[in-house]
N, C-alpha and C. Protein backbone atom coordinates (compact mmCIF):
# COMPACT_ATOMS: atom_id res chain seq x y z
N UNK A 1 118.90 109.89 87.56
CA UNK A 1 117.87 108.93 87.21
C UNK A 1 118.49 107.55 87.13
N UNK A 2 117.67 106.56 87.56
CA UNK A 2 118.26 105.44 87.21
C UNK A 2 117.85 104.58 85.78
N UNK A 3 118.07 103.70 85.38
CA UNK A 3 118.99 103.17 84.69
C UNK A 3 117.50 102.32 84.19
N UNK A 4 116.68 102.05 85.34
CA UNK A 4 115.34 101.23 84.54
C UNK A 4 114.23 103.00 84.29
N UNK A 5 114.56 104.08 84.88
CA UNK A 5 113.41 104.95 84.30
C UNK A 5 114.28 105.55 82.89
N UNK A 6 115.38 105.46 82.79
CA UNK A 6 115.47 105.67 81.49
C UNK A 6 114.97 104.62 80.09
N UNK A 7 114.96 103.60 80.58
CA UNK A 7 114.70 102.46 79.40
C UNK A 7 113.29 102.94 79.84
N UNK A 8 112.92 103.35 80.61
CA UNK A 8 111.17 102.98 80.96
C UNK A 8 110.59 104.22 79.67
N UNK A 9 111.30 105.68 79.93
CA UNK A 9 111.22 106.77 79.29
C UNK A 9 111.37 106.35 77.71
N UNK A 10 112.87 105.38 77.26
CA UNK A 10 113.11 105.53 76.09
C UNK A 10 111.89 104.14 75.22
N UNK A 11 111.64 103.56 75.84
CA UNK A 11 110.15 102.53 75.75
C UNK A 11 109.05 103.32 75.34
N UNK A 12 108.70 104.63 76.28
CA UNK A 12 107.57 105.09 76.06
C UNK A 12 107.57 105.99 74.75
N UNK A 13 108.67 106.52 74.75
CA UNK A 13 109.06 107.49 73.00
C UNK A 13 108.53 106.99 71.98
N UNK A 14 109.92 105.37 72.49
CA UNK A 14 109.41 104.82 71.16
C UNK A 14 107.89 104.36 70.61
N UNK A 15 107.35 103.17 71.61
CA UNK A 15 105.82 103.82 71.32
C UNK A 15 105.31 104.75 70.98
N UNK A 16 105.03 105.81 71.20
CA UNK A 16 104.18 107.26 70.84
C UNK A 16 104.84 107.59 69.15
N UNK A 17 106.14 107.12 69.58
CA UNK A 17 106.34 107.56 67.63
C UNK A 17 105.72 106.48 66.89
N UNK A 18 105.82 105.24 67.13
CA UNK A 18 105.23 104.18 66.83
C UNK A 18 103.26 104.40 66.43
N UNK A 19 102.84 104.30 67.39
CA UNK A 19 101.28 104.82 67.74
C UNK A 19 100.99 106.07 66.83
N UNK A 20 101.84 107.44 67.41
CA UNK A 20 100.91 108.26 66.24
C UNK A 20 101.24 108.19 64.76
N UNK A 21 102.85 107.94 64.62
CA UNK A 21 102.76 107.55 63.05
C UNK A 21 101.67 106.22 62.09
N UNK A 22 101.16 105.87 63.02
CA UNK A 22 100.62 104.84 62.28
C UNK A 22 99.30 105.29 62.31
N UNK A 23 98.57 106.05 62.61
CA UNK A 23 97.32 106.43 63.08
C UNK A 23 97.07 106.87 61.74
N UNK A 24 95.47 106.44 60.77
CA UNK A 24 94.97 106.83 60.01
C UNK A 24 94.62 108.48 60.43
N UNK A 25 94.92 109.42 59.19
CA UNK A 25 94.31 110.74 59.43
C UNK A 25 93.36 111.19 58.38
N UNK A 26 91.96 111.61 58.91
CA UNK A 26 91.09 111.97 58.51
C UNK A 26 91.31 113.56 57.84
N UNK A 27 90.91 113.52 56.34
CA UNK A 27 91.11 115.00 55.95
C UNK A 27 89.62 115.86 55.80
N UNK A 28 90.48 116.98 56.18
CA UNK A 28 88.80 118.32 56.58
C UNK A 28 89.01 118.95 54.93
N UNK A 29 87.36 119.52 54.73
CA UNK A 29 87.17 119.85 53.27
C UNK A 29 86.60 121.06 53.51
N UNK A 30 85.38 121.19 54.78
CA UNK A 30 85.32 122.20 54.37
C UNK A 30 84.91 122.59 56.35
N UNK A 31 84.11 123.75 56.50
CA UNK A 31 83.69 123.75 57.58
C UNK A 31 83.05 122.50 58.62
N UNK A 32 82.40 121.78 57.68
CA UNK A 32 81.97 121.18 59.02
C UNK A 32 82.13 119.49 58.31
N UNK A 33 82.48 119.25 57.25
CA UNK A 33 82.69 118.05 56.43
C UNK A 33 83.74 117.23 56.65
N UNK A 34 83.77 116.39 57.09
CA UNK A 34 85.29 115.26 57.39
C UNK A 34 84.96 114.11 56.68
N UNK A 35 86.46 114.16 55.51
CA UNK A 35 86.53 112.96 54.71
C UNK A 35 87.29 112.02 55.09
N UNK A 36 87.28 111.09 54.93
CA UNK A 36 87.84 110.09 55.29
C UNK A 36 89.20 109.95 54.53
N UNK A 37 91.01 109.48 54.57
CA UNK A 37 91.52 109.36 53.65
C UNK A 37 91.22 108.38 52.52
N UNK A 38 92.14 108.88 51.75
CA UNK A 38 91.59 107.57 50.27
C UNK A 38 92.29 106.17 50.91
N UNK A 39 91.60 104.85 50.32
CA UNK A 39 92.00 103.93 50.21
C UNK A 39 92.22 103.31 48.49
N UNK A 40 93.19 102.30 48.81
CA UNK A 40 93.18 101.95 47.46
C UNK A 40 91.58 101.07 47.03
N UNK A 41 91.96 101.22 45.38
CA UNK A 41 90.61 100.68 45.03
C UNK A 41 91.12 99.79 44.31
N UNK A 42 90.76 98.52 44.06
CA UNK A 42 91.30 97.34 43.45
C UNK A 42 90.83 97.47 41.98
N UNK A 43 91.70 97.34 41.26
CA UNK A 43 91.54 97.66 39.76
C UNK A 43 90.20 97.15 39.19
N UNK A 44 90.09 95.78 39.67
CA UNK A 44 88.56 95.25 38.76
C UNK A 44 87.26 96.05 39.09
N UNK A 45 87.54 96.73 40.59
CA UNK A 45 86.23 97.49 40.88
C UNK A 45 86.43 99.09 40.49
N UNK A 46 87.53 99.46 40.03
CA UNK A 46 87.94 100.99 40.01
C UNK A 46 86.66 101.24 38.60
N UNK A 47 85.90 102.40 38.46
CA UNK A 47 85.19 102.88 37.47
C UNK A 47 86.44 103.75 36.76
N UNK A 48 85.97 103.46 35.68
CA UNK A 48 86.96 103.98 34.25
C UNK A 48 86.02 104.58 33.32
N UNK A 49 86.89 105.86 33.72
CA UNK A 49 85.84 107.31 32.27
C UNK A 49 85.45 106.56 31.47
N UNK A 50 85.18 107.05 30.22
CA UNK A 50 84.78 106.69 28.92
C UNK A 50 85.89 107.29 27.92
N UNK A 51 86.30 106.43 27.66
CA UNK A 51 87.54 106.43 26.17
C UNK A 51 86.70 106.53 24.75
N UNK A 52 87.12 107.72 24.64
CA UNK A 52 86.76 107.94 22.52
C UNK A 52 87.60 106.89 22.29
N UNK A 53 87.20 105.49 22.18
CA UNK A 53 88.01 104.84 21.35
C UNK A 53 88.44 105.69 19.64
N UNK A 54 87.33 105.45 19.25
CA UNK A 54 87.36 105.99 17.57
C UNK A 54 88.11 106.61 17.28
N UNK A 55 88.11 107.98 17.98
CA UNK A 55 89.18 108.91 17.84
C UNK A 55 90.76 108.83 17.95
N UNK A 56 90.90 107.64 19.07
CA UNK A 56 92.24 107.60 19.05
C UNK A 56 92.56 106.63 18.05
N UNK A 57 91.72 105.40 17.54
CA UNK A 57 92.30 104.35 16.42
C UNK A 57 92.22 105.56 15.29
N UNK A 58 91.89 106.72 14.67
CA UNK A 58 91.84 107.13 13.68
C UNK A 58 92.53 108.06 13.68
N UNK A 59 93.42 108.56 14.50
CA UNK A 59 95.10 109.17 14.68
C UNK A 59 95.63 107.89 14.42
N UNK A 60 95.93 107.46 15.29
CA UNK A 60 96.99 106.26 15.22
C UNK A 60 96.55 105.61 13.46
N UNK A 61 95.99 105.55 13.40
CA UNK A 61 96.17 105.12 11.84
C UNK A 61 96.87 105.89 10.81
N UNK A 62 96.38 106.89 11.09
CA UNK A 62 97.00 108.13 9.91
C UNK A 62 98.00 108.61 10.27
N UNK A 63 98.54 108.58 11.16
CA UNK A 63 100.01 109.22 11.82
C UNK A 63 101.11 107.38 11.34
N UNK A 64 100.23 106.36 12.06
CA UNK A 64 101.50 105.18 12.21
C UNK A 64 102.19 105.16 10.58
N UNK A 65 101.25 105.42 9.06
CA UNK A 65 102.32 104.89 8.06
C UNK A 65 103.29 105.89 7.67
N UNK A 66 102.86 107.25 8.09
CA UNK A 66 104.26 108.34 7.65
C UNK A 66 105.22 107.89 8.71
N UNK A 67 104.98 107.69 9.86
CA UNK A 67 106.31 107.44 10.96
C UNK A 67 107.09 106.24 10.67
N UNK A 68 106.39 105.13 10.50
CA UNK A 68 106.86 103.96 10.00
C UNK A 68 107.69 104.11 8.65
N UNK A 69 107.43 104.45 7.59
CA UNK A 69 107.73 105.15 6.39
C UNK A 69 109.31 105.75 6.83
N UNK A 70 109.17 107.04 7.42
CA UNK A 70 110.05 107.67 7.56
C UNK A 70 111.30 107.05 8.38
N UNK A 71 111.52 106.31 9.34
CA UNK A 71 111.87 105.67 10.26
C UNK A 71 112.60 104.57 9.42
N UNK A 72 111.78 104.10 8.70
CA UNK A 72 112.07 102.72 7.54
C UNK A 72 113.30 103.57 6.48
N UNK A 73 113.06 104.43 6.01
CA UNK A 73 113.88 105.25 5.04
C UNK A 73 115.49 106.07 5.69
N UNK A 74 115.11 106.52 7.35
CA UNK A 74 116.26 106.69 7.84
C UNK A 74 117.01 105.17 8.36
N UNK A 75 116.53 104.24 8.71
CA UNK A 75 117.42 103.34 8.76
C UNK A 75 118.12 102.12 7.38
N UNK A 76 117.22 102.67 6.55
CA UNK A 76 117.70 101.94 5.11
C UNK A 76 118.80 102.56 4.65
N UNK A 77 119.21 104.26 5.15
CA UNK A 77 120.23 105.15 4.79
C UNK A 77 121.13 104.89 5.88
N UNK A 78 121.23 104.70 7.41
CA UNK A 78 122.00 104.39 7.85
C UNK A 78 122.79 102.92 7.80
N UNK A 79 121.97 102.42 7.33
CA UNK A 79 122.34 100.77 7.07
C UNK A 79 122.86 100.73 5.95
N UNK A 80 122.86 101.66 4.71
CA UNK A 80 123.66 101.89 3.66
C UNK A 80 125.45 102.45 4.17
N UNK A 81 124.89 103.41 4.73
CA UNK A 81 126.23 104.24 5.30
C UNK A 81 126.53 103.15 5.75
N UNK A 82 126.34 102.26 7.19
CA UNK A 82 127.35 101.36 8.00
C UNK A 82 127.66 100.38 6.91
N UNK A 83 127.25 100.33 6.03
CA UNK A 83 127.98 99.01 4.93
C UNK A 83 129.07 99.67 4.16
N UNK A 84 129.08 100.99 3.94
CA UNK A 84 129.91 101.78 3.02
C UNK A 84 131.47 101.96 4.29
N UNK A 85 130.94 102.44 5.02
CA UNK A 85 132.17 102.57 6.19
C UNK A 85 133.27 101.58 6.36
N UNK A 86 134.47 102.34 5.97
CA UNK A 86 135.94 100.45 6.12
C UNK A 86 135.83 101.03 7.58
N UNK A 87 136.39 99.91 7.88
CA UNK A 87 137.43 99.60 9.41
C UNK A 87 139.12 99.95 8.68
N UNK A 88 139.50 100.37 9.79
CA UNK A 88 140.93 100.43 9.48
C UNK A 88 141.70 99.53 10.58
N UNK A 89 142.95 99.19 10.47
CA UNK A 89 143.67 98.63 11.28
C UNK A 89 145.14 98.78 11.61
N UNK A 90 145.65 98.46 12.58
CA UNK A 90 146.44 99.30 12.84
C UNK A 90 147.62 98.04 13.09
N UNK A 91 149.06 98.61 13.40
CA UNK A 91 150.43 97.82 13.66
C UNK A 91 150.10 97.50 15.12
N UNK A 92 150.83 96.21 15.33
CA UNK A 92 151.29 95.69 17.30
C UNK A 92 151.33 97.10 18.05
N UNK A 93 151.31 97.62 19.22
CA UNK A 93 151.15 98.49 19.88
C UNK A 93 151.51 99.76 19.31
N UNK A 94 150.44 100.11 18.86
CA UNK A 94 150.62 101.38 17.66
C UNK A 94 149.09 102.28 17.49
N UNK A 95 149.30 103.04 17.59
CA UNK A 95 147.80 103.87 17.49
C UNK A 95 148.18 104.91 15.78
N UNK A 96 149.26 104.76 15.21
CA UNK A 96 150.04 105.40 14.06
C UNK A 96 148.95 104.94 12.89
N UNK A 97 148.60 106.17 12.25
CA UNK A 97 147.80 105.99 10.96
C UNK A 97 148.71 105.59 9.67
N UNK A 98 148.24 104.34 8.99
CA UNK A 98 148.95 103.96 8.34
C UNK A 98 148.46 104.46 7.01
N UNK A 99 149.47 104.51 5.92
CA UNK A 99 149.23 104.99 4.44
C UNK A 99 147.49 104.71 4.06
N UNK A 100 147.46 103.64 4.16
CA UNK A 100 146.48 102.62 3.72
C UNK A 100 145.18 103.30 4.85
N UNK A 101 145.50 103.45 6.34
CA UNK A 101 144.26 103.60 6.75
C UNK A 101 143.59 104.88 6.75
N UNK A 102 144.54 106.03 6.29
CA UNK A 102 144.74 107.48 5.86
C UNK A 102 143.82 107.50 4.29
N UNK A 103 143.91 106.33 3.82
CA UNK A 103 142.88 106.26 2.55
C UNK A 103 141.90 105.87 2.85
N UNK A 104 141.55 104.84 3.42
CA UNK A 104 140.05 104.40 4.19
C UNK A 104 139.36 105.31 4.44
N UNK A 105 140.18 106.29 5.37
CA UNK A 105 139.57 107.29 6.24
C UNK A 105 139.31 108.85 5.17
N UNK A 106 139.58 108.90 4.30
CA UNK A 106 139.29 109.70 3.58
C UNK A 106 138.33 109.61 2.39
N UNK A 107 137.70 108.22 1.94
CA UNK A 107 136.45 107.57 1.84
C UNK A 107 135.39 107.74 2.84
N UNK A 108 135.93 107.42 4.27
CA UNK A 108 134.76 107.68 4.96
C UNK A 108 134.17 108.73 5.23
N UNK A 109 135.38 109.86 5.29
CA UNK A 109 135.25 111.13 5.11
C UNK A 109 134.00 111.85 4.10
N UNK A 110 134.60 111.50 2.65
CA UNK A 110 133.62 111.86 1.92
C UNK A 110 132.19 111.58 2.28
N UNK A 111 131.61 109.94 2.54
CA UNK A 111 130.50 109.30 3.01
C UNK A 111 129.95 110.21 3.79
N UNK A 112 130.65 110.84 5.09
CA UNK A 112 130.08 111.36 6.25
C UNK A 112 129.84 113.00 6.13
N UNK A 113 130.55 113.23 5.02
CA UNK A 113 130.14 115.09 4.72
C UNK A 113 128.98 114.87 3.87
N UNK A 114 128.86 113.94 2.92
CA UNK A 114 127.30 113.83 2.21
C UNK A 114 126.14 113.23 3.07
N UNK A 115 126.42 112.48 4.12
CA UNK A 115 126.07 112.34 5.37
C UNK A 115 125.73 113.15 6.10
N UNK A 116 125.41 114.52 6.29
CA UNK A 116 125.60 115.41 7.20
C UNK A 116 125.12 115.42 8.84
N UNK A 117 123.74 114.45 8.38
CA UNK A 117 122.75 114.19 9.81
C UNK A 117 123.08 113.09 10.58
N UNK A 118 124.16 111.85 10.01
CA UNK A 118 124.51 111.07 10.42
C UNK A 118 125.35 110.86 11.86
N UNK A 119 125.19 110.33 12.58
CA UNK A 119 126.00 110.35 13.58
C UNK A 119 127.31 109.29 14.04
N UNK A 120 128.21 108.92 13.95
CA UNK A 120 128.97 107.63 13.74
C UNK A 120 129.90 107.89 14.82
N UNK A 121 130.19 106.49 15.39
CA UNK A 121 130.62 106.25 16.71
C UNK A 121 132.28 105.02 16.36
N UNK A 122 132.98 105.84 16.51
CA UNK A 122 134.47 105.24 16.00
C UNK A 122 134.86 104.15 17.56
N UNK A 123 134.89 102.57 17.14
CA UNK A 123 135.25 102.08 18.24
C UNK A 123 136.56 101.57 18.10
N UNK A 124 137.81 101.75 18.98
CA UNK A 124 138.79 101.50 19.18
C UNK A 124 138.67 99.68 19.58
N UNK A 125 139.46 98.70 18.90
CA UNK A 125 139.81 97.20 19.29
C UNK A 125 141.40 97.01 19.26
N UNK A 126 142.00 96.32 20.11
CA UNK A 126 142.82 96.11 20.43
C UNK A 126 143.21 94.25 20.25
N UNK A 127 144.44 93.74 20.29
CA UNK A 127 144.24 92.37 20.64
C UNK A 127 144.11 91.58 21.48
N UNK A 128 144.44 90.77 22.17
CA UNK A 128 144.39 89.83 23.05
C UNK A 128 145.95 90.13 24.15
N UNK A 129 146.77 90.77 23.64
CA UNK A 129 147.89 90.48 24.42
C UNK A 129 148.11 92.08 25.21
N UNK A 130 148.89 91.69 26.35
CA UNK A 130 148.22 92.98 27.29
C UNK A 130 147.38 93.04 28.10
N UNK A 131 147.66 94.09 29.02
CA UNK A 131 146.53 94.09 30.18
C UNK A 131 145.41 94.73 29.75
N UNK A 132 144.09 94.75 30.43
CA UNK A 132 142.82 94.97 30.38
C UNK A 132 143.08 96.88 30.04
N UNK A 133 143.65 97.04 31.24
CA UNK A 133 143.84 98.90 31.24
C UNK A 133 144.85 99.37 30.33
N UNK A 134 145.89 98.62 29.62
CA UNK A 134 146.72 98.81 28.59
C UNK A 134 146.10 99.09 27.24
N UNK A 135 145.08 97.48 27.13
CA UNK A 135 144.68 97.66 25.73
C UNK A 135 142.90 98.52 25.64
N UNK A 136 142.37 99.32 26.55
CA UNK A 136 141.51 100.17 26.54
C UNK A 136 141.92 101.39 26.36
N UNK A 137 143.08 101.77 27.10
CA UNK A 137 143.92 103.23 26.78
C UNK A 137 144.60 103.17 25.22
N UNK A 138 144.65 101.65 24.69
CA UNK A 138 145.29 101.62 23.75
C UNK A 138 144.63 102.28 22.49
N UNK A 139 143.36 101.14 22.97
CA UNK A 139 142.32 101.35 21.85
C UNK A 139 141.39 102.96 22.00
N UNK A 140 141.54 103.77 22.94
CA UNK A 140 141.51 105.08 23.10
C UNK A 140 141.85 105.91 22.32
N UNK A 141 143.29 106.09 21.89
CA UNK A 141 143.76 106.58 21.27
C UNK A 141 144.00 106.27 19.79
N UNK A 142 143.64 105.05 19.69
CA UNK A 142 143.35 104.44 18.07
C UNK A 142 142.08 105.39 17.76
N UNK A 143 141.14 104.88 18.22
CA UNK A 143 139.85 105.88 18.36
C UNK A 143 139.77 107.37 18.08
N UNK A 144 140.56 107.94 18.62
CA UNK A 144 140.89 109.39 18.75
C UNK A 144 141.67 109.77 17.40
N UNK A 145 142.90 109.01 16.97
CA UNK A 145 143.46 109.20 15.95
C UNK A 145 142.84 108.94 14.70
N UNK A 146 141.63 108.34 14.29
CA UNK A 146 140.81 108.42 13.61
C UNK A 146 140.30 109.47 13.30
N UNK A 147 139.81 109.91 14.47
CA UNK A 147 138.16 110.88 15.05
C UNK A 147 139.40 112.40 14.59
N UNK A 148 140.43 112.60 14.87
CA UNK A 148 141.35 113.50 14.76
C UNK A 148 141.58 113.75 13.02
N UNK A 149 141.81 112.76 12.35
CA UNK A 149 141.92 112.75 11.13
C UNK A 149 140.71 112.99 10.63
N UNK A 150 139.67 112.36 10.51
CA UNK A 150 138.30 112.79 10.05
C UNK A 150 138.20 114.69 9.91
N UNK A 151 138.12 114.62 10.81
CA UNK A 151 138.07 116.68 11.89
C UNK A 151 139.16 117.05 10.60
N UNK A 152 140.16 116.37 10.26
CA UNK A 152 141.40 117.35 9.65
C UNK A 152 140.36 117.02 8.05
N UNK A 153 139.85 116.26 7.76
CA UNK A 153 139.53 116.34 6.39
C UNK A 153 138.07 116.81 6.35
N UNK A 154 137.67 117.56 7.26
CA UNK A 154 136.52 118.78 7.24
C UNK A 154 135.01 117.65 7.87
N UNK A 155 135.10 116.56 8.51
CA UNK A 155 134.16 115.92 9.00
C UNK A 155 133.89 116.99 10.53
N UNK A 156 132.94 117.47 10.60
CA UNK A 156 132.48 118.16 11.87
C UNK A 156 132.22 117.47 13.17
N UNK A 157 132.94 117.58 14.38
CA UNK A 157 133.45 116.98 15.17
C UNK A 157 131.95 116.51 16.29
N UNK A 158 131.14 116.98 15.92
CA UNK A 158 129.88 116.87 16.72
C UNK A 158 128.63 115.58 16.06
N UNK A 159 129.71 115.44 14.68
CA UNK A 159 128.91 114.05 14.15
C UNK A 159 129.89 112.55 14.50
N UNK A 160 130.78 113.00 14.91
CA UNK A 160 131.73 112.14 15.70
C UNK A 160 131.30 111.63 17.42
N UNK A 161 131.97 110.83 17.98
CA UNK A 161 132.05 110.19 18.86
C UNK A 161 133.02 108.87 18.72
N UNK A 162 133.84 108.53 20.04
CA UNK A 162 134.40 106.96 20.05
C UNK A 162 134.36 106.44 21.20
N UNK A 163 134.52 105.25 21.60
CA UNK A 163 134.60 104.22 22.22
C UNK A 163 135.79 103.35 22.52
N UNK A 164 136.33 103.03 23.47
CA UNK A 164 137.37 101.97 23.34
C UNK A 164 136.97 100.56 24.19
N UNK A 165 136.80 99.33 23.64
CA UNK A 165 136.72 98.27 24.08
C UNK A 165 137.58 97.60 24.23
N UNK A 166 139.13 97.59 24.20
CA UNK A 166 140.09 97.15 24.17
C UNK A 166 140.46 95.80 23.76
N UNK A 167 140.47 94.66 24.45
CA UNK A 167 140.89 93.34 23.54
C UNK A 167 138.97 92.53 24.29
N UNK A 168 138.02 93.10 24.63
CA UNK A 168 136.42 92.99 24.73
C UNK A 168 136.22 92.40 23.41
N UNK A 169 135.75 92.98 22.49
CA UNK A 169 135.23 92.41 21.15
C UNK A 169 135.87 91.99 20.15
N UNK A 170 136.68 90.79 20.30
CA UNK A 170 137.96 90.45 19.20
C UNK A 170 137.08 90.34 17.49
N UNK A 171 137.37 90.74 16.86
CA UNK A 171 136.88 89.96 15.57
C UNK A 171 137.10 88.96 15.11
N UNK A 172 138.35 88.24 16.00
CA UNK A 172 138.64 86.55 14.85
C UNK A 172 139.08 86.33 17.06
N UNK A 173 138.46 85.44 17.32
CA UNK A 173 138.74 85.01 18.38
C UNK A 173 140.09 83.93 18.39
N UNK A 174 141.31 83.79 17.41
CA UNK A 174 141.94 82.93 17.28
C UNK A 174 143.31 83.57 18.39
N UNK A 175 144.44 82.37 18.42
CA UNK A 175 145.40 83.19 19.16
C UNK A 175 146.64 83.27 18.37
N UNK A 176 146.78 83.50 17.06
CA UNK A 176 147.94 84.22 16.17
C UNK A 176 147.85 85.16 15.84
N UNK A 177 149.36 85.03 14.56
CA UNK A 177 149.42 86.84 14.25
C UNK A 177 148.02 87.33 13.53
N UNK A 178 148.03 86.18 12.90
CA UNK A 178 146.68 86.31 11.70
C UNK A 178 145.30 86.89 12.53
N UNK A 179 145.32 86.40 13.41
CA UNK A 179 144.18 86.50 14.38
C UNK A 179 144.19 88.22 14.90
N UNK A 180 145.34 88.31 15.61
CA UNK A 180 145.58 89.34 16.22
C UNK A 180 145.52 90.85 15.56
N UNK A 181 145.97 90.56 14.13
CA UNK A 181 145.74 91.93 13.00
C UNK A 181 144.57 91.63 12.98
N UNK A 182 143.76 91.17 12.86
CA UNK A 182 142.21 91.57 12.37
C UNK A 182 141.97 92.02 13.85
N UNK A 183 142.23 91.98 15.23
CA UNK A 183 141.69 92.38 16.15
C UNK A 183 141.96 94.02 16.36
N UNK A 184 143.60 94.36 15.81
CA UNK A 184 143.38 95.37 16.36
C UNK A 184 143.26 96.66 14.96
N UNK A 185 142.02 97.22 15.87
CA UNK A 185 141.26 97.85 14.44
C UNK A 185 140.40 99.35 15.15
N UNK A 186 140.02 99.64 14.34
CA UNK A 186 138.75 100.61 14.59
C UNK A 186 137.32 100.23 13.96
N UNK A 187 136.38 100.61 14.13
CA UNK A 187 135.51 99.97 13.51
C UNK A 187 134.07 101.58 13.39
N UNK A 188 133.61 101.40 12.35
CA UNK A 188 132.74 102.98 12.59
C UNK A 188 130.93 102.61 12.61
N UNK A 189 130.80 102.97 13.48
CA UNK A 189 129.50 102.32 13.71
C UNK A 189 128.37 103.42 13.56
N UNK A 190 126.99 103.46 13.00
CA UNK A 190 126.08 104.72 12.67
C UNK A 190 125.31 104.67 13.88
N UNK A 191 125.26 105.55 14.61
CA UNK A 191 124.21 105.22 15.79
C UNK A 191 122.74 106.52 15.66
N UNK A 192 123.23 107.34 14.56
CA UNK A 192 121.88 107.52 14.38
C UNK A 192 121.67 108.48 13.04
């Protein structure tokens, strides 16, 4: 074949796929009935059932103040807990639990076993000095060594979770030592 009946052939394909895909198709209902397909209907002209208003404002009333209520009372208790929770902090490249943060953490401990439903999310911070992938692996294992200690003083490991943001969320944005100990920390956050 030559070279213009193939373009002539691959011309005509394409058309016919063209042509019948685009072709409106009429749907059959029953024996001898042909519907037309749907078109859209423009919202201002679309007919709309009839809504029991009444019925639904008089759920929603009586349901919204227990949910609200309840909702209000679990976050007044989690917002207690996240104020009760220390941060601990840790030495220059060190994930090592210190005397001091071994006591923190055994306060929070208590908090989180009378806590039982609580859920708290341990975030690893790091400082400013260091690479991006240094101080996220860093703050990893700060995280973990927390979350590890908790577990050893009977906190159940499924109300746990951590995070590492590494030198992301500094707490004192300054560039000294002073600065740098408050950055690198853990921090325990209630997420539900």
């Amino acid at each position: 074949m030559s070279k213009v009946m193939v373009r002539f052939f691959v011309v005509l394909c394409c058309w016919t796929l063209l042509a019948s895909g685009c072709a409106k198709k009429e749907l059959v209902k029953g024996e001898g009935e042909v519907t037309p397909a749907p078109t859209a209907i423009p919202a201002e002209t679309s007919a709309k059932p009839p809504i029991k208003e009444e019925v639904v404002r008089e759920q929603a009333v009586k349901e919204a103040p227990t949910a609200i209520r309840e909702e209000a009372a679990l976050s007044d208790s989690a917002a207690q807990l996240q104020a009760a929770l220390e941060k601990i902090y840790f030495d220059f490249d060190s994930f090592v639990l210190s005397g001091q943060s071994r006591d923190s953490l055994s306060r929070d401990a208590k908090l989180l076993l009378k806590n039982g439903s609580a859920k708290v999310q341990i975030e690893g911070h790091c400082d400013e000095r260091g690479s991006d992938e240094y101080n996220l692996a860093l703050g990893e294992k700060r995280a973990k060594a927390a979350m590890n200690y908790l577990v050893t003083l009977g906190v159940p490991s499924s109300q746990l979770s951590f995070i590492s943001y590494g030198k992301e969320k500094p707490a004192d944005s300054g560039h000294d030592e002073a600065a740098w100990a408050k950055n690198r920390r853990d921090e325990f956050v209630v997420i539900k």
